[in-house]
Protein backbone atom coordinates (compact mmCIF):
# COMPACT_ATOMS: atom_id res chain seq x y z
CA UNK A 1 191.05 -31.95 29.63
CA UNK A 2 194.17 -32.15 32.02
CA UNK A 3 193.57 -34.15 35.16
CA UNK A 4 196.12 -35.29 38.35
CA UNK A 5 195.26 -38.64 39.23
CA UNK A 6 195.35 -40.10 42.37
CA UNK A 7 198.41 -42.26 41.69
CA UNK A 8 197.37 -46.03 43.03
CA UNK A 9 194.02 -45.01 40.37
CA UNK A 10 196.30 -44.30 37.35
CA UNK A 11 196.18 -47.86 35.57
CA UNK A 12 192.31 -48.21 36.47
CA UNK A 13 191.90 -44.43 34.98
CA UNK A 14 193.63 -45.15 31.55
CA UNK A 15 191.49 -48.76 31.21
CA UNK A 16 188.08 -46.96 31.61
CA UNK A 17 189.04 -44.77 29.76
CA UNK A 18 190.62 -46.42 27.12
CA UNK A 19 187.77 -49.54 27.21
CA UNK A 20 185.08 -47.33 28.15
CA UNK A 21 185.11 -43.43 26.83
CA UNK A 22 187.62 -42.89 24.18
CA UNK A 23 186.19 -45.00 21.22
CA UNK A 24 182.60 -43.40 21.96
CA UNK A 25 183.69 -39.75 22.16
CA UNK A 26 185.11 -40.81 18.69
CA UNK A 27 182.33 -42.44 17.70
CA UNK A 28 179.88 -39.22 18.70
CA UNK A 29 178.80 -37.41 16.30
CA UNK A 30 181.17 -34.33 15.12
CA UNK A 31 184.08 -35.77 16.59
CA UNK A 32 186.76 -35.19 14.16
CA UNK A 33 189.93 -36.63 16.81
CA UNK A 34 190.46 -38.23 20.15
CA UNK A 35 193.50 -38.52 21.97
CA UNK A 36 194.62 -39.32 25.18
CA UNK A 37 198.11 -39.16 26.83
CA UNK A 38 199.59 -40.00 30.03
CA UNK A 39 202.50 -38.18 32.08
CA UNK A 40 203.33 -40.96 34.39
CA UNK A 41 205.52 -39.13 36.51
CA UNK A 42 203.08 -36.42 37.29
CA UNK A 43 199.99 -39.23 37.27
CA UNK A 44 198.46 -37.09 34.85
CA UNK A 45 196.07 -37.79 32.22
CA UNK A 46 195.40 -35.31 28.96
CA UNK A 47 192.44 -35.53 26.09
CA UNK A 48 192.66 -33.81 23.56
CA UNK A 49 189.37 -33.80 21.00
CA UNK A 50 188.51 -32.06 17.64
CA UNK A 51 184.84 -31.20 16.76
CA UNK A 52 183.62 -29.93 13.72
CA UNK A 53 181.37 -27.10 15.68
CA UNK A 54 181.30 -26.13 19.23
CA UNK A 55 177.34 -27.24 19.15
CA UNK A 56 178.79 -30.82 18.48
CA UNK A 57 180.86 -30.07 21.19
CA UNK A 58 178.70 -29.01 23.14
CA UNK A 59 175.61 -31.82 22.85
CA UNK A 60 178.34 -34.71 23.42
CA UNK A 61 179.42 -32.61 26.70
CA UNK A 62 176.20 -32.63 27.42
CA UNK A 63 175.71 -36.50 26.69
CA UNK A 64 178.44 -37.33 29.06
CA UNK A 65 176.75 -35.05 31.81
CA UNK A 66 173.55 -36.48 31.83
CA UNK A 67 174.77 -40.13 31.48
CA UNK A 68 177.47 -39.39 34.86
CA UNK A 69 180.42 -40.11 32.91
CA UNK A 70 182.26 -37.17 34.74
CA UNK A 71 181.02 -38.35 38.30
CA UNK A 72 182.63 -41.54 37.67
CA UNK A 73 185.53 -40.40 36.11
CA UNK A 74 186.10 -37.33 39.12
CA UNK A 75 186.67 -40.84 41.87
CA UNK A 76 190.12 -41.17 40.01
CA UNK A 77 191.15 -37.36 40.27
CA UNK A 78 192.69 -35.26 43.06
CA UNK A 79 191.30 -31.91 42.07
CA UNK A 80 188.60 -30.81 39.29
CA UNK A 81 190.42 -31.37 35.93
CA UNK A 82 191.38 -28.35 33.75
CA UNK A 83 189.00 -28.04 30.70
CA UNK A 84 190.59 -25.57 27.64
CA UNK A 85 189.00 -24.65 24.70
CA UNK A 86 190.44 -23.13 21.41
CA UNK A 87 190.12 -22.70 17.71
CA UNK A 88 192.88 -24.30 15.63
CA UNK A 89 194.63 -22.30 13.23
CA UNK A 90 197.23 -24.65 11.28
């Protein structure tokens, strides 16, 4: 996930997310990695995650959909974040 920030919200995004998300979506079952990184500049915020199987993937989406994770998380952006998926290969 890739998401501009609305810059006086940058700080306040990283803390919840560092206090608040990260160590569960590591936690959650299937989650292999977690990372997030910041592009202060730009007041942009990146997560990266590795899941053994897209269904992991998929029920801890879920998970943070029905528990409004992203509602509270979309108050700090400017636009809908940009969500990629892919299959490592090395």
């Amino acid at each position: 996930m890739e998401a501009k920030v609305i810059p006086e919200k940058l700080d306040d995004c990283i803390k919840l997310l560092v206090e608040n998300r990260l160590e569960d979506t590591k936690a959650y079952d299937g989650c292999e990695t977690c990372y997030g990184s910041v592009d202060r500049e730009k007041s942009i915020v990146t997560i990266w995650s590795q899941w053994s199987t897209v269904e992991h993937f998929e029920k801890y989406f879920d998970w943070r959909k029905e528990r409004g994770d992203f509602s509270e998380l979309s108050s700090f952006f400017t636009e809908e974040p940009k969500m990629a998926t892919s299959e490592v290969f090395f």
